[in-house]
Protein backbone atom coordinates (compact mmCIF):
# COMPACT_ATOMS: atom_id res chain seq x y z
CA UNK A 1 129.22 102.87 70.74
CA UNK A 2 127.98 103.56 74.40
CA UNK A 3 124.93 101.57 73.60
CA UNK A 4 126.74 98.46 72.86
CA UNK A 5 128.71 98.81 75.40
CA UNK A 6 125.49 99.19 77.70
CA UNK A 7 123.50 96.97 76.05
CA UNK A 8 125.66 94.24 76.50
CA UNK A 9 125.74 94.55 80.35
CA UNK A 10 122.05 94.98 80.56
CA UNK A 11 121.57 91.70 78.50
CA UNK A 12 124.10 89.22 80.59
CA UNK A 13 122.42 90.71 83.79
CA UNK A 14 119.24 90.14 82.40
CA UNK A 15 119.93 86.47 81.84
CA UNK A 16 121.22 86.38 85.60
CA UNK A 17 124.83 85.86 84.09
CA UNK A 18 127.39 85.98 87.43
CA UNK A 19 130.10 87.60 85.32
CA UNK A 20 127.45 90.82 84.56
CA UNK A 21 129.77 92.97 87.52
CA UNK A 22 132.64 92.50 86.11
CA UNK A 23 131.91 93.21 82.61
CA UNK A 24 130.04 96.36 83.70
CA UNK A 25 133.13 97.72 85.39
CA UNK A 26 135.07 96.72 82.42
CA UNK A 27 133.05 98.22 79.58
CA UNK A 28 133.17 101.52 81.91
CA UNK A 29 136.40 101.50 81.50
CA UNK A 30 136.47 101.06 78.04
CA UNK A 31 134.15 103.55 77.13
CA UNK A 32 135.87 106.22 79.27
CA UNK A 33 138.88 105.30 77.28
CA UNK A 34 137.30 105.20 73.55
CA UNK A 35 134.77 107.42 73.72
CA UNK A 36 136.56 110.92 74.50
CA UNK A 37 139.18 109.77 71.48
CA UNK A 38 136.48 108.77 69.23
CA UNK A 39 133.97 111.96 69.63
CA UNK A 40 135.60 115.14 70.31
CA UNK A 41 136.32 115.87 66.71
CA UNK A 42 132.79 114.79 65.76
CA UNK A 43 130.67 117.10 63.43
CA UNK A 44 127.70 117.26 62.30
CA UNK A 45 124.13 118.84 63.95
CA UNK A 46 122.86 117.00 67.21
CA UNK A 47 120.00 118.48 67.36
CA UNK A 48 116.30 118.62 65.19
CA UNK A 49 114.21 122.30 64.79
CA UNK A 50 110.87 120.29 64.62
CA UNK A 51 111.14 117.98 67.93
CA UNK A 52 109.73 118.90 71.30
CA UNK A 53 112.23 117.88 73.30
CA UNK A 54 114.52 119.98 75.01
CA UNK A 55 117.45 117.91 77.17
CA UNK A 56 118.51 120.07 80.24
CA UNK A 57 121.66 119.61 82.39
CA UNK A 58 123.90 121.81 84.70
CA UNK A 59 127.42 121.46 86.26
CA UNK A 60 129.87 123.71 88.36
CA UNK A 61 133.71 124.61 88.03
CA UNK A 62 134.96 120.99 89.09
CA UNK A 63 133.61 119.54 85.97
CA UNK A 64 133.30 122.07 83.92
CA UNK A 65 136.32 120.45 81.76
CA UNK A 66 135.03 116.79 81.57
CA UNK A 67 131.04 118.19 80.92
CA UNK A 68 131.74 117.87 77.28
CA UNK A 69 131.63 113.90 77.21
CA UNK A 70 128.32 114.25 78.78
CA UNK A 71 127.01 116.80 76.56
CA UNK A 72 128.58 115.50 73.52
CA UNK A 73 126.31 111.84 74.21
CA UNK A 74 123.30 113.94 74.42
CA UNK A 75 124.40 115.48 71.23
CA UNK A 76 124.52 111.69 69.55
CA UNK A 77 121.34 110.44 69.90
CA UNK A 78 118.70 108.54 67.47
CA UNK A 79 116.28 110.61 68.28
CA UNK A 80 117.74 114.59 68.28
CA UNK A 81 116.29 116.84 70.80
CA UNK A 82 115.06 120.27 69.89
CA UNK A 83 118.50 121.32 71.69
CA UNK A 84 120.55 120.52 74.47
CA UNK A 85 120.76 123.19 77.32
CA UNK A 86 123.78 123.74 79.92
CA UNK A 87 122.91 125.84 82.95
CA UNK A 88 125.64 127.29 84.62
CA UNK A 89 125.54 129.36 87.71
CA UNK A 90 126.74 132.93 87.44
CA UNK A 91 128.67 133.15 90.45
CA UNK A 92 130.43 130.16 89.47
CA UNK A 93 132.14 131.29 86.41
CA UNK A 94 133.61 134.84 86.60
CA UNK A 95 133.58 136.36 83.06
CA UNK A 96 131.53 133.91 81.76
CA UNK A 97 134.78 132.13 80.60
CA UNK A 98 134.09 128.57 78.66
CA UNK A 99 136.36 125.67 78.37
CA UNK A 100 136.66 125.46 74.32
CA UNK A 101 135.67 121.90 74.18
CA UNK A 102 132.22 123.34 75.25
CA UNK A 103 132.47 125.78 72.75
CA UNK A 104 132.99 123.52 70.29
CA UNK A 105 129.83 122.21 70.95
CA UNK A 106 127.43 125.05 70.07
CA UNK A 107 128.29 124.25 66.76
CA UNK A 108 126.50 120.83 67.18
CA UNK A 109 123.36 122.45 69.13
CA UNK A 110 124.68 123.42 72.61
CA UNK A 111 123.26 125.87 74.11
CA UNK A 112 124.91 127.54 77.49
CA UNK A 113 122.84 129.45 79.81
CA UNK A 114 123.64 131.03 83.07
CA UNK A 115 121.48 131.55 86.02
CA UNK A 116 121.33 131.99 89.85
CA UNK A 117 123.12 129.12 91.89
CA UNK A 118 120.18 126.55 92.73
CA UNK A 119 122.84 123.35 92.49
CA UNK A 120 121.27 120.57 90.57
CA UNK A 121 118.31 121.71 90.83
CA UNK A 122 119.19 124.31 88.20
CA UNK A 123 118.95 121.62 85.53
CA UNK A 124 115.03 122.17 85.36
CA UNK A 125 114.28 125.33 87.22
CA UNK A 126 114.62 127.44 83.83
CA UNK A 127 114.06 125.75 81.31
CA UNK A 128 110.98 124.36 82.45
CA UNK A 129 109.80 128.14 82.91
CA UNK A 130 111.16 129.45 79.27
CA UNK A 131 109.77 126.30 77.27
CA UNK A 132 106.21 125.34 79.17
CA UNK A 133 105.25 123.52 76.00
CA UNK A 134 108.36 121.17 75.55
CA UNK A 135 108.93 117.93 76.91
CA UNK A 136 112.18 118.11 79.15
CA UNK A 137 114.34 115.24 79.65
CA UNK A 138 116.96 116.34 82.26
CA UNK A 139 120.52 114.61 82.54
CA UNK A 140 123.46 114.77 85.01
CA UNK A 141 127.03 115.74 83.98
CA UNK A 142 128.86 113.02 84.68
CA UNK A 143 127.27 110.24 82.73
CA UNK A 144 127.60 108.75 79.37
CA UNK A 145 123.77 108.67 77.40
CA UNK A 146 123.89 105.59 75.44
CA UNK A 147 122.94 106.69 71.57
CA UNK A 148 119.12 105.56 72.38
CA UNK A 149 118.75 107.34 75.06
CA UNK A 150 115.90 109.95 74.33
CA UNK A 151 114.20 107.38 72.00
CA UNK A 152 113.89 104.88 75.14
CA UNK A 153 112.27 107.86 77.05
CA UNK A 154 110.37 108.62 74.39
CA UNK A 155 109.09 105.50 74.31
CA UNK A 156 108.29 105.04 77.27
CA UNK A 157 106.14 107.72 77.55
CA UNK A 158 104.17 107.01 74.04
CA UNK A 159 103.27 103.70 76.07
CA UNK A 160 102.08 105.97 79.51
CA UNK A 161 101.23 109.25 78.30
CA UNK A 162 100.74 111.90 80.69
CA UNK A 163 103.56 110.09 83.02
CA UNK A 164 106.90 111.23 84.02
CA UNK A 165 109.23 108.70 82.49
CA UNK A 166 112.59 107.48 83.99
CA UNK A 167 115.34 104.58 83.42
CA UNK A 168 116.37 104.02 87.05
CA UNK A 169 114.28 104.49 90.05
CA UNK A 170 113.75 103.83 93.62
CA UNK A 171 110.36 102.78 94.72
CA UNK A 172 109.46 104.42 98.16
CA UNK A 173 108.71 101.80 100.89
CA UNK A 174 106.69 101.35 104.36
CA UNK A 175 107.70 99.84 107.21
CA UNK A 176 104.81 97.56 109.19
CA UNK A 177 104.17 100.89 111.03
CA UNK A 178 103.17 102.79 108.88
CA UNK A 179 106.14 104.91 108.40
CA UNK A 180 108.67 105.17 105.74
CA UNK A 181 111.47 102.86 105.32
CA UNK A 182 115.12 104.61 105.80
CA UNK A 183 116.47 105.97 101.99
CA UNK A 184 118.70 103.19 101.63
CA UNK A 185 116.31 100.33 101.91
CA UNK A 186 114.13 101.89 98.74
CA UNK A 187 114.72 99.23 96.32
CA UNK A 188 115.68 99.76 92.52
CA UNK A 189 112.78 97.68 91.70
CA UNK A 190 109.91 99.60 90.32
CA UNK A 191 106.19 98.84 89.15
CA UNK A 192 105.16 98.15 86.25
CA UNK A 193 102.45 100.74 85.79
CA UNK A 194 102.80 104.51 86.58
CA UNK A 195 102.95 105.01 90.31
CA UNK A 196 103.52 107.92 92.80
CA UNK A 197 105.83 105.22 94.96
CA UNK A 198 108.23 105.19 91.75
CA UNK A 199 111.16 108.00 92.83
CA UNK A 200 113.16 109.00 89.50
CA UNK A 201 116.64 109.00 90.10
CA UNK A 202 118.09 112.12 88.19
CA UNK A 203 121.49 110.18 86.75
CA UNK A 204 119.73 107.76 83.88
CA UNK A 205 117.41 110.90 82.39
CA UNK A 206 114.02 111.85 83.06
CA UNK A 207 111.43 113.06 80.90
CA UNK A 208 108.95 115.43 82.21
CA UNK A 209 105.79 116.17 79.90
CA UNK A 210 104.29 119.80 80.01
CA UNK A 211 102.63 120.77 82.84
CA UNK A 212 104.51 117.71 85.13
CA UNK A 213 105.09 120.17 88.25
CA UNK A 214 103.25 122.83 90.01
CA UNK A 215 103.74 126.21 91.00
CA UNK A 216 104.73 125.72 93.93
CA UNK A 217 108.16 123.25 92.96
CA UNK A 218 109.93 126.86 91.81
CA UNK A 219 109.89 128.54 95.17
CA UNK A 220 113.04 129.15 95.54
CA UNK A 221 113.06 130.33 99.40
CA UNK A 222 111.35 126.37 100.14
CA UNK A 223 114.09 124.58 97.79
CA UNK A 224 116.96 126.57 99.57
CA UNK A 225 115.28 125.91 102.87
CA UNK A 226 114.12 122.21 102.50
CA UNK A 227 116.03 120.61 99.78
CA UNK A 228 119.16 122.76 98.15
CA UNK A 229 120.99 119.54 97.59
CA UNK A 230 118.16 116.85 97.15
CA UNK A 231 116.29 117.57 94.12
CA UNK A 232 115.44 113.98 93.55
CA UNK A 233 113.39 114.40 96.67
CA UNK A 234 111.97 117.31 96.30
CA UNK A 235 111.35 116.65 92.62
CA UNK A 236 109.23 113.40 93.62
CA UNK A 237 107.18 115.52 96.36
CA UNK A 238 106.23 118.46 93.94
CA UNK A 239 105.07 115.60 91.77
CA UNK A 240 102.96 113.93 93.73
CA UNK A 241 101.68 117.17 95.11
CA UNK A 242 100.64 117.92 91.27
CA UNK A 243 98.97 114.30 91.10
CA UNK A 244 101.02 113.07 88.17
CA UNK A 245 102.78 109.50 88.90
CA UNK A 246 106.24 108.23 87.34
CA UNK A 247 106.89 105.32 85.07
CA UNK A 248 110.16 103.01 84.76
CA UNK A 249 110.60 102.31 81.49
CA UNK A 250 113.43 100.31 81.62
CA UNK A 251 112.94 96.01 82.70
CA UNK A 252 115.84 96.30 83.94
CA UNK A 253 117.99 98.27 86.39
CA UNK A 254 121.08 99.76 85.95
CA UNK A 255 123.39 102.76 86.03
CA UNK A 256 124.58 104.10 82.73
CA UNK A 257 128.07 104.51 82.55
CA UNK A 258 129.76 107.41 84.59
CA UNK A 259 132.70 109.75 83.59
CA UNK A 260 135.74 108.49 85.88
CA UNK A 261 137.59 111.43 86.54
CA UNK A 262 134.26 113.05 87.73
CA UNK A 263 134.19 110.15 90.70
CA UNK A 264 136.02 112.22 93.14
CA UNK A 265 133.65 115.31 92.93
CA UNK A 266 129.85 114.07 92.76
CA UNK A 267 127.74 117.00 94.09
CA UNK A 268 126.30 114.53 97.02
CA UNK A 269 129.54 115.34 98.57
CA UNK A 270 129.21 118.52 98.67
CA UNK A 271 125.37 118.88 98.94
CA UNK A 272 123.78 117.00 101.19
CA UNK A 273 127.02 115.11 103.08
CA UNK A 274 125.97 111.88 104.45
CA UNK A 275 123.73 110.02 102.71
CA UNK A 276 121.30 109.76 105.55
CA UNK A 277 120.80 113.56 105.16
CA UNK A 278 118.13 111.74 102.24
CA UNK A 279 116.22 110.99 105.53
CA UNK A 280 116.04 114.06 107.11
CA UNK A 281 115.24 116.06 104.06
CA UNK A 282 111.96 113.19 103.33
CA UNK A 283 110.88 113.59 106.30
CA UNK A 284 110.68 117.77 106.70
CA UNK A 285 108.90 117.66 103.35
CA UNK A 286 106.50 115.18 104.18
CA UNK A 287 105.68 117.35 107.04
CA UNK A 288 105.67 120.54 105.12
CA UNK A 289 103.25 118.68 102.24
CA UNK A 290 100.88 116.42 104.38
CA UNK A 291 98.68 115.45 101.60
CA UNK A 292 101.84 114.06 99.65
CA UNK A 293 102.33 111.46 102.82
CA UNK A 294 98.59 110.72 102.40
CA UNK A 295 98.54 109.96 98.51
CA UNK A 296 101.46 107.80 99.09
CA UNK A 297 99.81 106.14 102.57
CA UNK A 298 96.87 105.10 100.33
CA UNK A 299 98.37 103.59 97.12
CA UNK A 300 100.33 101.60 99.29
CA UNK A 301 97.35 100.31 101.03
CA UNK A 302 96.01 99.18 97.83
CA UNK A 303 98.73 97.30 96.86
């Protein structure tokens, strides 16, 4: 259902369609209306024993209610995931006390976890260090996956192996001096070919093959110093620093559909305030991680 929804958006905007917008805002609605009505009595198991792919995702006491749409798409999919994995901090839920659409869920192949409080960056922190074999596509908890979802990923990476793989990105720009462009002014359009300019944006899925970050990305002490609430960023860096480059595997850009009662409560809010913080945060790591600047200084060169 979400995918035709989707689809159908992707394909007028595609075709440079004016009415895309408003057809976008109106499936939205649509599937935030069907979709909670249509699934929450769903059976049956989301998940398959013999894949190697684990989907990760995390949330925190204002969503904690509405997580189960999210969770429930991931648990829908063409292509099944080993299992799907909710992180949820400790200190966030006294008693460990679940909302019992969640716990309907384990029943399908949820899995809940809880850990230390490391914000979103708790989505790959763990799982990444108790399944160093798996491929790990993380999500966000607000979103609706389209039914294709992990296939597209999948995909994508069978046709660049060894690359991170994303559906939405930013691609990381220079200005004439040198220098990096503000956040804002990275545009959605990415390359073609793997690249260390192409920045994953967490909210469309990523997949990360084995071995995709270093060591050093699960300091905690530099993530709560540098980047608590920017894990895009930081994410990108430790990347780069680990010479692997990221792929867009989708022609063409666009937001999946987002849960509407979550609008009020995104964790950018919270996090990192203003978006110009995104700025601030680049900058300090480039400074910490010269060598990151450098590799990025020289592919754009080349180009």
């Amino acid at each position: 259902m979400i995918a035709f929804f989707y689809e159908s958006v992707r394909k007028l905007k595609k075709e440079n369609r004016f009415y895309w917008k408003l057809l976008y805002k109106v499936n939205k609605v649509l599937v935030n209306m069907c979709f909670p009505v249509c699934r929450y009595w769903r059976r049956g198991d989301g998940t398959d024993r013999q894949s190697r792919i684990i989907v990760s995702l995390t949330t925190y006491p204002a969503r904690i209610n509405s997580v189960w749409m999210t969770v429930s798409s991931l648990l829908q999919q063409t292509m099944k995931p080993y299992k799907v994995i909710l992180w949820l901090a400790e200190e966030q839920f006294a008693g460990r006390k679940i909302p019992q659409n969640l716990e309907r869920l384990k029943k399908r192949g949820l899995e809940i976890r809880f850990c230390c409080d490391l914000k979103p960056h708790k989505k790959y922190y763990d799982v990444m260090a108790a399944y160093p074999d798996y491929y790990i596509i993380t999500a966000d908890d607000d979103i609706f996956y389209p039914e294709n979802h992990v296939e597209r990923l999948w995909k994508g990476y069978e046709k660049n192996p060894g690359a991170i793989v994303c559906n939405w990105s930013h691609q990381i720009a220079f200005d004439e001096q040198g220098g990096f462009m503000p956040y804002d002014d990275w545009s959605d359009e990415a390359r073609a070919v793997p690249s260390y300019g192409t920045l994953a944006v967490g909210c469309n899925g990523v997949l990360y093959p084995p071995g995709s970050l270093p060591a050093e990305a699960f300091s905690k002490q530099k993530i709560l110093e540098c980047a608590l609430g920017a894990d895009d960023l930081w994410l990108k860096c430790m990347e780069i620093l680990n010479e692997k480059k990221t792929v867009n595997c989708s022609d063409m850009p666009l937001i999946y559909f987002n849960i509407l009662s979550t609008k009020k409560s995104g964790l950018w809010k919270t996090n990192t305030g203003q978006r110009g913080d995104n700025d601030m945060i680049w900058g300090r790591l480039m400074e910490m991680y010269p060598q990151v600047f450098r590799r990025l200084a020289e592919e754009n060169a080349d180009d």
